[in-house]
N, C-alpha and C. Protein backbone atom coordinates (compact mmCIF):
# COMPACT_ATOMS: atom_id res chain seq x y z
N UNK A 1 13.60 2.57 5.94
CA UNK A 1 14.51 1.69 5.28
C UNK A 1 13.69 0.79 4.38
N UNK A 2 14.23 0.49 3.20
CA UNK A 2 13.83 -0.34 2.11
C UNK A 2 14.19 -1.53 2.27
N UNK A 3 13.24 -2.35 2.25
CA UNK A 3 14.17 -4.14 1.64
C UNK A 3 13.46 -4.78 0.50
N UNK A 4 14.55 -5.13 -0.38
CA UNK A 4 13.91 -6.01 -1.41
C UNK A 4 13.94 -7.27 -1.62
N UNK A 5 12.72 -8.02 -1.97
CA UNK A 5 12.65 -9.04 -1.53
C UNK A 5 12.04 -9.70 -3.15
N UNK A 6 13.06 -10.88 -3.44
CA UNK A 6 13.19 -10.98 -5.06
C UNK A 6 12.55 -12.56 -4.87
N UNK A 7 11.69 -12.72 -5.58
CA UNK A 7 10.07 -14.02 -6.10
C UNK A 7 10.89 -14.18 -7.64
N UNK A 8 10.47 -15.23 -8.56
CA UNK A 8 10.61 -15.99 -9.53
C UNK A 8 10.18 -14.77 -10.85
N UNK A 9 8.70 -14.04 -10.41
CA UNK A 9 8.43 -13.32 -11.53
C UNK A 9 8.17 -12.22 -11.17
N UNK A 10 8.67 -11.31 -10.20
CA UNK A 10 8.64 -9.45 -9.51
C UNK A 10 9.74 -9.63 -8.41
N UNK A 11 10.23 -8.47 -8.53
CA UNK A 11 10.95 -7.87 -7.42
C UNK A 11 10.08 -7.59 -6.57
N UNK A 12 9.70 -7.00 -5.64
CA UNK A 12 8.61 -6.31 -4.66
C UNK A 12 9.36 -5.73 -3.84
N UNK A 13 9.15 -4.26 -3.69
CA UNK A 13 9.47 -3.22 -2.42
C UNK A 13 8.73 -2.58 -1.38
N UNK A 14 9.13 -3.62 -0.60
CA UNK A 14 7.92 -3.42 0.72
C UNK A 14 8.90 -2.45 1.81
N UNK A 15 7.86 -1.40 2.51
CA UNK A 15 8.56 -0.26 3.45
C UNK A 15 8.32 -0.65 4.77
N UNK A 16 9.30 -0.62 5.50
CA UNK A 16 9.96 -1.62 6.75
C UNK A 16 9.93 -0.11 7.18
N UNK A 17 8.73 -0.51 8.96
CA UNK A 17 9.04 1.07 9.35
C UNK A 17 9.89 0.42 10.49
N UNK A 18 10.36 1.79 11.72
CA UNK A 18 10.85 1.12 12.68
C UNK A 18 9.84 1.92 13.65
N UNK A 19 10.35 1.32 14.74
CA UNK A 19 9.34 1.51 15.79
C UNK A 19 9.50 3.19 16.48
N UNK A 20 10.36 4.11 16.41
CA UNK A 20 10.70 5.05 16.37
C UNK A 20 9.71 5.79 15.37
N UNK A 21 9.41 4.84 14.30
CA UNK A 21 8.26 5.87 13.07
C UNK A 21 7.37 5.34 12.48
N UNK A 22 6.51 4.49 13.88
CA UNK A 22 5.52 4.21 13.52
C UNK A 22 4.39 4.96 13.46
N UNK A 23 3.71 4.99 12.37
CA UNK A 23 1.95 5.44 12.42
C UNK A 23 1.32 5.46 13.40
N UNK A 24 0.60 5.95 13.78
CA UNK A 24 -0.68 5.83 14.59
C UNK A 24 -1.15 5.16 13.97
N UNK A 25 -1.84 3.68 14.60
CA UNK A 25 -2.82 2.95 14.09
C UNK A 25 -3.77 3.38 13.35
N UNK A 26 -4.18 2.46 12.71
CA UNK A 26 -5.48 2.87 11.60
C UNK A 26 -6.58 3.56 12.07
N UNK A 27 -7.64 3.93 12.07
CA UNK A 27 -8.64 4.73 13.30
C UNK A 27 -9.56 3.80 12.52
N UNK A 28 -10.11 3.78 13.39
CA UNK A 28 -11.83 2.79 13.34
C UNK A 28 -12.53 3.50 11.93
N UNK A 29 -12.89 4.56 11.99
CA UNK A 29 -13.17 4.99 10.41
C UNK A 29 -12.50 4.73 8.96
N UNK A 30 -11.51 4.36 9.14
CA UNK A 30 -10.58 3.74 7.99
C UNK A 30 -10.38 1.98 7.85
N UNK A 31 -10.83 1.79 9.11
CA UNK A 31 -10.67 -0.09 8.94
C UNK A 31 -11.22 -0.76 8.39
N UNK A 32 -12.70 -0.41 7.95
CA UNK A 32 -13.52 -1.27 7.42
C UNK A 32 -13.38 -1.08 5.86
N UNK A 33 -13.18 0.46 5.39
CA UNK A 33 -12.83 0.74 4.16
C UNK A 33 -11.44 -0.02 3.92
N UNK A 34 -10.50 -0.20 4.89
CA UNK A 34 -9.01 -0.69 4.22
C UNK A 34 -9.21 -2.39 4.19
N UNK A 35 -9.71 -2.98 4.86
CA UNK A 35 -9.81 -4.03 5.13
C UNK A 35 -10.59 -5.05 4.00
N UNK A 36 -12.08 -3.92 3.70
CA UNK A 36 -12.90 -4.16 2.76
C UNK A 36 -12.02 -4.27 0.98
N UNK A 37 -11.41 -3.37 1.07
CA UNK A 37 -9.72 -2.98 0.01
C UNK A 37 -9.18 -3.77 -0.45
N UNK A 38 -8.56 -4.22 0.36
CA UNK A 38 -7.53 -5.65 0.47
C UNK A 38 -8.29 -6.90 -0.13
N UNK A 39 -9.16 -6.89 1.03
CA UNK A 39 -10.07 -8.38 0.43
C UNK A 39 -10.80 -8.39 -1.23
N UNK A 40 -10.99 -7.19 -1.17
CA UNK A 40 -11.53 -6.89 -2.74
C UNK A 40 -10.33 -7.17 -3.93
N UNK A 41 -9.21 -6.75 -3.42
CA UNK A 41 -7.98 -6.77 -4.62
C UNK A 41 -7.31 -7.84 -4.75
N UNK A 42 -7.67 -8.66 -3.21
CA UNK A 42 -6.70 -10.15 -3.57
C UNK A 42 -7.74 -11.11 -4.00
N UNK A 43 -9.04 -10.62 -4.05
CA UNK A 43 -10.10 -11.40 -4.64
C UNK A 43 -9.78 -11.34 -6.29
N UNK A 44 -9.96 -10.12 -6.32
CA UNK A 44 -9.87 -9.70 -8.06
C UNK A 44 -8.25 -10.09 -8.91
N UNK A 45 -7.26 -10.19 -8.06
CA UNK A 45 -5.83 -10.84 -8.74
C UNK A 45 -6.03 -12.15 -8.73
N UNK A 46 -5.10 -12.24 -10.59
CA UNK A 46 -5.14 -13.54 -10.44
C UNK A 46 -4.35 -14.80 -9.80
N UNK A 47 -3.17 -13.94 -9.36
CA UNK A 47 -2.68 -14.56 -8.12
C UNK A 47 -2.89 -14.15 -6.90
N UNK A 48 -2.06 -14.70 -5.56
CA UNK A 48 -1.48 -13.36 -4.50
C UNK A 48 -0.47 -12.75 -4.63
N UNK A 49 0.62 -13.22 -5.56
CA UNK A 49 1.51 -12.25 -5.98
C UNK A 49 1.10 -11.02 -6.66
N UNK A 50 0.05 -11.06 -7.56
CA UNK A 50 -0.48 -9.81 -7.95
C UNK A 50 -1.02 -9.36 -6.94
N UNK A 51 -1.92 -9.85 -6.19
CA UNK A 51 -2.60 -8.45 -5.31
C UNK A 51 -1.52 -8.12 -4.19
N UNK A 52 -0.20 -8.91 -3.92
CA UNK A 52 0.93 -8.26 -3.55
C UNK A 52 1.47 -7.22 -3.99
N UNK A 53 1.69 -7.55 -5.26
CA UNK A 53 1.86 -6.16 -5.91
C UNK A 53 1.19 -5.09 -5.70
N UNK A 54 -0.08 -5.14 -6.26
CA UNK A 54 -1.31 -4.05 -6.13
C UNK A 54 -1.21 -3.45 -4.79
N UNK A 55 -1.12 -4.07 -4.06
CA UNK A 55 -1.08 -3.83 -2.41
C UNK A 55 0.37 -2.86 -1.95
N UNK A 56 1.33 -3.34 -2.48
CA UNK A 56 2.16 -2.46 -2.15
C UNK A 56 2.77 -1.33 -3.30
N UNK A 57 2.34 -1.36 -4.73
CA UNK A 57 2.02 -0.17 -5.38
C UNK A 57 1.52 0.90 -4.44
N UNK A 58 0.21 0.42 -4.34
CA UNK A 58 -0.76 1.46 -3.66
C UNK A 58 0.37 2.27 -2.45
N UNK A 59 0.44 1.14 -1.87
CA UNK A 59 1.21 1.52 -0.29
C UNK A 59 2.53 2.77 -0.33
N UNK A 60 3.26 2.09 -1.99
CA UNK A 60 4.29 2.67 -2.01
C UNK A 60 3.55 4.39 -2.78
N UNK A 61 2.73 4.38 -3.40
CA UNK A 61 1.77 5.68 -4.30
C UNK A 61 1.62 6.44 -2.63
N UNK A 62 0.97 5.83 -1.82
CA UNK A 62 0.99 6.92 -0.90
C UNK A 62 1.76 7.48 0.09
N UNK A 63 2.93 6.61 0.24
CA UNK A 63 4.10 7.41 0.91
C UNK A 63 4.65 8.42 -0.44
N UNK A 64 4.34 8.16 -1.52
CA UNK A 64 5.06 9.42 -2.37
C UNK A 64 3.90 10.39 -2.60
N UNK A 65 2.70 10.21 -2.08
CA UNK A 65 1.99 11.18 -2.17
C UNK A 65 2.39 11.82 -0.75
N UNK A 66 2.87 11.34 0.47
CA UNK A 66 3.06 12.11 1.83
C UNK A 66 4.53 13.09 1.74
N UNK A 67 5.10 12.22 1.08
CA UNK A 67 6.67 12.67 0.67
C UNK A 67 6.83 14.22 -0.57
N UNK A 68 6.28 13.97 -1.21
CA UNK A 68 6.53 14.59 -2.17
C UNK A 68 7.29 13.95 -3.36
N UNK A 69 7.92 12.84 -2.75
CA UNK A 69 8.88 12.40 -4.29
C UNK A 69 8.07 11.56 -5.08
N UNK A 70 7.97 11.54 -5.99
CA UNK A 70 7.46 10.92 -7.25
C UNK A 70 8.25 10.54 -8.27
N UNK A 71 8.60 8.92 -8.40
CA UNK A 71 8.94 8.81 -9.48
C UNK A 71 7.98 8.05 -10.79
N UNK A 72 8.57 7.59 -11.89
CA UNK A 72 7.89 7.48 -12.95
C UNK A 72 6.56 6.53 -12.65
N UNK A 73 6.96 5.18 -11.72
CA UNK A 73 5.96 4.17 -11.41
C UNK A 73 5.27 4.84 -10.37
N UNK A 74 5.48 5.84 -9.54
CA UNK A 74 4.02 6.35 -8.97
C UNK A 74 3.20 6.76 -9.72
N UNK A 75 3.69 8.34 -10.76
CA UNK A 75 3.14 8.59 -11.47
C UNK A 75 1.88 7.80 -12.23
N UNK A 76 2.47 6.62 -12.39
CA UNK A 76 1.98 5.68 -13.62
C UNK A 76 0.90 4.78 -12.71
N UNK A 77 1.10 4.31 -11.91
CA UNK A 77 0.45 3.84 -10.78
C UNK A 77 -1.03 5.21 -10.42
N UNK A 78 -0.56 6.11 -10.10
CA UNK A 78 -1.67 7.13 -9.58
C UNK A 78 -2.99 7.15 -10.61
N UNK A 79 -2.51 7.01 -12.23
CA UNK A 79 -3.37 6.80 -13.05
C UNK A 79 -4.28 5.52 -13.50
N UNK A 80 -3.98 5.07 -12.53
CA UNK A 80 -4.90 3.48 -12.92
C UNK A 80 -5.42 3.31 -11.45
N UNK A 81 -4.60 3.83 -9.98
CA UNK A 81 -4.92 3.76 -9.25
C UNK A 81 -6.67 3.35 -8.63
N UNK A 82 -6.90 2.57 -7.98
CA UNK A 82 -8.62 2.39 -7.63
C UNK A 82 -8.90 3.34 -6.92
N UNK A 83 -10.39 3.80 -7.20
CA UNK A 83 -10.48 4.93 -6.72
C UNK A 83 -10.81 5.06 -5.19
N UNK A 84 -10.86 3.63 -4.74
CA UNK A 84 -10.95 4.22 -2.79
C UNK A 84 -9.52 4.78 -2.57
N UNK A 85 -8.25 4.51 -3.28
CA UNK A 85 -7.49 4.84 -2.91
C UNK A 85 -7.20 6.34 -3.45
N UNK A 86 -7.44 6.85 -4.39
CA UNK A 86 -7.77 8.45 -4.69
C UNK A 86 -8.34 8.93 -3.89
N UNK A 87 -9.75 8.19 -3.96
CA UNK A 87 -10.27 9.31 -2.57
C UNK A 87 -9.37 9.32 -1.32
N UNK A 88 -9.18 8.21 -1.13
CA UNK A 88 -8.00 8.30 0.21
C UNK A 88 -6.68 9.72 0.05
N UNK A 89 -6.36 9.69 -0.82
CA UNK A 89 -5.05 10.46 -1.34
C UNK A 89 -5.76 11.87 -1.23
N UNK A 90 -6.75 11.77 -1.87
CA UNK A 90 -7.62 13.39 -1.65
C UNK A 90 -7.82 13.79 -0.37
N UNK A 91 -8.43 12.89 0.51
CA UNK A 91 -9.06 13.18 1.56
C UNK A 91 -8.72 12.60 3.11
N UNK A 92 -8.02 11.94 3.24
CA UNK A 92 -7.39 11.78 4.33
C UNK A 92 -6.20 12.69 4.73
N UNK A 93 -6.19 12.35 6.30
CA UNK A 93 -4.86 13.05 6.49
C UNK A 93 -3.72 12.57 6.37
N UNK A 94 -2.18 13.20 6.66
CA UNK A 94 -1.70 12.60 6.68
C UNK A 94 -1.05 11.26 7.63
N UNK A 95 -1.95 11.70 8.50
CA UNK A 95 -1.34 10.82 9.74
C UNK A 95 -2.64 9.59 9.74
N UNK A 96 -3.55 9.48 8.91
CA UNK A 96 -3.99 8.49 8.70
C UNK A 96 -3.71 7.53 7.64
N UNK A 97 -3.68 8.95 6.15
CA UNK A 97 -2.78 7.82 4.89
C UNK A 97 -1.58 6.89 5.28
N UNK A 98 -0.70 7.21 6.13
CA UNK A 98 0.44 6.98 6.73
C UNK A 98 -0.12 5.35 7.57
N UNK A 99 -0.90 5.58 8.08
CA UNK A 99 -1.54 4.10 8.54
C UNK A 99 -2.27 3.48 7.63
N UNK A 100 -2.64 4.01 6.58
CA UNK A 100 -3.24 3.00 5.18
C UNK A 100 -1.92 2.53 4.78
N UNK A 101 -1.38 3.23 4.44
CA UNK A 101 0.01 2.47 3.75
C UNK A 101 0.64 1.45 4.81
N UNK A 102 1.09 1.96 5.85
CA UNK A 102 1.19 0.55 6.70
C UNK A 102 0.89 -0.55 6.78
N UNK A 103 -0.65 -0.13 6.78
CA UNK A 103 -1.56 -1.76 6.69
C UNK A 103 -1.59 -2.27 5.46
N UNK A 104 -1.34 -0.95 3.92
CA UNK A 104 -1.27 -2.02 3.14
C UNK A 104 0.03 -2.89 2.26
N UNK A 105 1.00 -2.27 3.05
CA UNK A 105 2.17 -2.88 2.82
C UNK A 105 2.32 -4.28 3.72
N UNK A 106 1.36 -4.22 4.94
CA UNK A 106 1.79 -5.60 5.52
C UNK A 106 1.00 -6.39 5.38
N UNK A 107 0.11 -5.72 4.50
CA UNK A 107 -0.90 -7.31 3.73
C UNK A 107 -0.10 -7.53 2.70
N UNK A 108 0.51 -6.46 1.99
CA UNK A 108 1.51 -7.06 0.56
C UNK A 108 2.38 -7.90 1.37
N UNK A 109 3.09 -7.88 2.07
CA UNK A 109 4.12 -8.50 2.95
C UNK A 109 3.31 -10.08 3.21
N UNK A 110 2.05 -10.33 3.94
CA UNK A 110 1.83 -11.27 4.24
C UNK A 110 1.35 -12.41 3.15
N UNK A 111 1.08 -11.40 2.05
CA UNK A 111 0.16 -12.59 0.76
C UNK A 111 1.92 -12.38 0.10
N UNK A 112 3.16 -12.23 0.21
CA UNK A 112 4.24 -12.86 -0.47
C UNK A 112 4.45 -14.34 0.32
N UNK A 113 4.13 -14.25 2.08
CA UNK A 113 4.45 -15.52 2.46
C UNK A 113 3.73 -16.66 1.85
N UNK A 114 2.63 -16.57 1.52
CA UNK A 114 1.63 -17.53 1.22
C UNK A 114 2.61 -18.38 0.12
């Protein structure tokens, strides 16, 4: 299920799992790379609303890379995409991308509270 959650200057669509379809946690081999991620992108935005964004772009790029559906802003997104997250898209599985996107939708989620 989708919820949108509407700020002064972006919409933002953050993916609300339920507990019925949750991920397997992140695995210890992916934490330090996702973690390292995050801190790098909300360093480099010039707000936290941007690296909100960035954060759940990404998040939302790789449930449509698990899915198959693609629309125009993945597309467009995949091409500017950073490349830990390509390599991620290349080379992870799916039952780990599935816990990247998790974690990085609920850092987008937590830098909207700020």
């Amino acid at each position: 299920m989708r919820s949108r959650l509407q700020f002064p200057s972006a919409v933002v669509t953050l993916e609300r799992m339920t507990s019925s379809s949750m991920p397997a946690p992140l695995p210890p081999s992916l934490r330090g790379i996702v973690s390292d991620y995050i801190d790098a992108t909300t360093t480099a935005a010039a707000t936290t609303t941007d690296a909100a964004l960035v954060l759940d772009d990404d998040a939302h790029l790789i449930s449509a890379h698990l899915s198959g559906e693609w629309d125009d802003d993945d597309r467009a997104h995949r091409e500017k995409a950073h490349q830990t997250i390509v390599t991620l898209l290349d080379t992870a599985s799916p039952e780990d991308l599935s816990a990247v996107s998790t974690e990085l939708a609920g850092a987008a989620e937590i830098l909207m509270t700020r």
